[in-house]
C-alpha atoms as a PDB file:
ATOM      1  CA  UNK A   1       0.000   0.000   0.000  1.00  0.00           C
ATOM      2  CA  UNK A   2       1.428   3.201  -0.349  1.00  0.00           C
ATOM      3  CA  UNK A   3       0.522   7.519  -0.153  1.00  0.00           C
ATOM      4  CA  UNK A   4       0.201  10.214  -2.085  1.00  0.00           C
ATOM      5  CA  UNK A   5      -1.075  13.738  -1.649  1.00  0.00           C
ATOM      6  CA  UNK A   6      -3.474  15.682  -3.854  1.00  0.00           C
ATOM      7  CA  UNK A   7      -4.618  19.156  -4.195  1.00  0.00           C
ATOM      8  CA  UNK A   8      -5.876  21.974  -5.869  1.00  0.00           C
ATOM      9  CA  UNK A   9      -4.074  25.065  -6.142  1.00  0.00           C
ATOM     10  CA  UNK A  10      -5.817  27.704  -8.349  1.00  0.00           C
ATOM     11  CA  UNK A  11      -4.964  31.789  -8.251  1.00  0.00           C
ATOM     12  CA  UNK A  12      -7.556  34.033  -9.515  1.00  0.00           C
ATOM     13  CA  UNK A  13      -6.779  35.990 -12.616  1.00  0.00           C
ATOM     14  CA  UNK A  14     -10.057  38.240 -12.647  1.00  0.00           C
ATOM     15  CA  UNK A  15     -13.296  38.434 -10.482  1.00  0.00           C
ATOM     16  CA  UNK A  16     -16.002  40.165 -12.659  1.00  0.00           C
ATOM     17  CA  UNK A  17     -19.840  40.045 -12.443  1.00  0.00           C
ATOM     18  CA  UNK A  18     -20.102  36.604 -13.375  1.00  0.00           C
ATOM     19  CA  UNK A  19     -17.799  35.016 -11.233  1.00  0.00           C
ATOM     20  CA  UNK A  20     -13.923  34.427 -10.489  1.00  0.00           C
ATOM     21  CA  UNK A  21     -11.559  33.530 -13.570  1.00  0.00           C
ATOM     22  CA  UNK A  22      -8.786  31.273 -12.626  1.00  0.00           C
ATOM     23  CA  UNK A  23      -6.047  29.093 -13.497  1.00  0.00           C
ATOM     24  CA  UNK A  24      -3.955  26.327 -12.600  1.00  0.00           C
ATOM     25  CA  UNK A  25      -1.269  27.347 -10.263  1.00  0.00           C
ATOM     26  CA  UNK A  26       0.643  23.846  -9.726  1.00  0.00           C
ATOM     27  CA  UNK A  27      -2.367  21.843  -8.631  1.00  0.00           C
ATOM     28  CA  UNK A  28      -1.875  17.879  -8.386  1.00  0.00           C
ATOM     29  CA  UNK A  29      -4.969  15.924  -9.772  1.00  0.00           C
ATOM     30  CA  UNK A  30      -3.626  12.740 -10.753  1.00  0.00           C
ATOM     31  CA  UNK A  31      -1.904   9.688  -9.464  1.00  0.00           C
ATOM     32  CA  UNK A  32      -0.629   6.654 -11.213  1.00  0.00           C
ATOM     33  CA  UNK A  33       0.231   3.383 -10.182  1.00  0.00           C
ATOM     34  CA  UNK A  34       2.338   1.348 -12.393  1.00  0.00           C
ATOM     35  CA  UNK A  35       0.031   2.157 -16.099  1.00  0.00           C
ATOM     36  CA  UNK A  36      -3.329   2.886 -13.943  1.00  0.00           C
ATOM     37  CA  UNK A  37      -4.109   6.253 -13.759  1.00  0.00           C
ATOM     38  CA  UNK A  38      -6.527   8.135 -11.683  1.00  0.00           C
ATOM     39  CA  UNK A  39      -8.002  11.887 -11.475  1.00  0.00           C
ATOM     40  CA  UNK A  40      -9.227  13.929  -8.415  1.00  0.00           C
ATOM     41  CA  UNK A  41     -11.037  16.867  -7.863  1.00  0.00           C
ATOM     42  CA  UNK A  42     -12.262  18.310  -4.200  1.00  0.00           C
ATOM     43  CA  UNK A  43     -15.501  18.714  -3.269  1.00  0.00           C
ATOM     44  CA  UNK A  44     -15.932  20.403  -0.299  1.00  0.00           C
ATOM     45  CA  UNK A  45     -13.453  20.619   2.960  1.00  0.00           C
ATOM     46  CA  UNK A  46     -13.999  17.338   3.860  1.00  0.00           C
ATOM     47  CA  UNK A  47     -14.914  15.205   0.663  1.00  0.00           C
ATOM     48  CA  UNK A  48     -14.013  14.930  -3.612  1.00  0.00           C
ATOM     49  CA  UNK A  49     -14.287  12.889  -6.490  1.00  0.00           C
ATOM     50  CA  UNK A  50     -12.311   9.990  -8.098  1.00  0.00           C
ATOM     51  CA  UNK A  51     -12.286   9.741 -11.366  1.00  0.00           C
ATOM     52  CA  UNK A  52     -11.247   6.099 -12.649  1.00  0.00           C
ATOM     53  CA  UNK A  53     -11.684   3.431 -15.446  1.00  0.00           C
ATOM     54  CA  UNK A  54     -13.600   1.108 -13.172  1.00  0.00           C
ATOM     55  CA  UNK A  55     -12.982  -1.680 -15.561  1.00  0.00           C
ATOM     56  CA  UNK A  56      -9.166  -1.396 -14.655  1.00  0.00           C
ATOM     57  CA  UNK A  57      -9.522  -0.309 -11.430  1.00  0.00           C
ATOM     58  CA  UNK A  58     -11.058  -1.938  -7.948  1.00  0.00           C
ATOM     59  CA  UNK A  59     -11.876   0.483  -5.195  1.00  0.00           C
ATOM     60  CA  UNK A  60     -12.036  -1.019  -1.435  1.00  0.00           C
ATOM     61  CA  UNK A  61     -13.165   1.195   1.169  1.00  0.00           C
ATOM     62  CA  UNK A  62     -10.818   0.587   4.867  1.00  0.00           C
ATOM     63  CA  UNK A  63     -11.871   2.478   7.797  1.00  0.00           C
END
């Protein structure tokens, strides 16, 4: 089993009246285990998605 850490890092470019504009400032997404790959995104503080191939990949939940 091993770690990784993921995270979004975004700076805003422009706020205007409909909404921020912002772009990519070094965010980490994606991990990849030998030729599996898998995306990320947060959510909220406390939760996010995965994004996987789930016909290549097995998720197991461990408290």
């Amino acid at each position: 089993m091993g770690q990784d850490v993921l995270y979004e890092k975004y700076e805003v470019v422009a706020e205007t009246s409909k909404g921020r504009h912002i772009t990519n400032n070094g965010s980490r997404l994606s991990l990849e285990i030998n030729d599996l790959g898998m995306g990320w995104s947060a959510s909220s503080q406390t939760s996010g998605w995965l994004y996987y191939n789930a016909t290549s990949i097995s998720l197991a939940y461990q408290p």
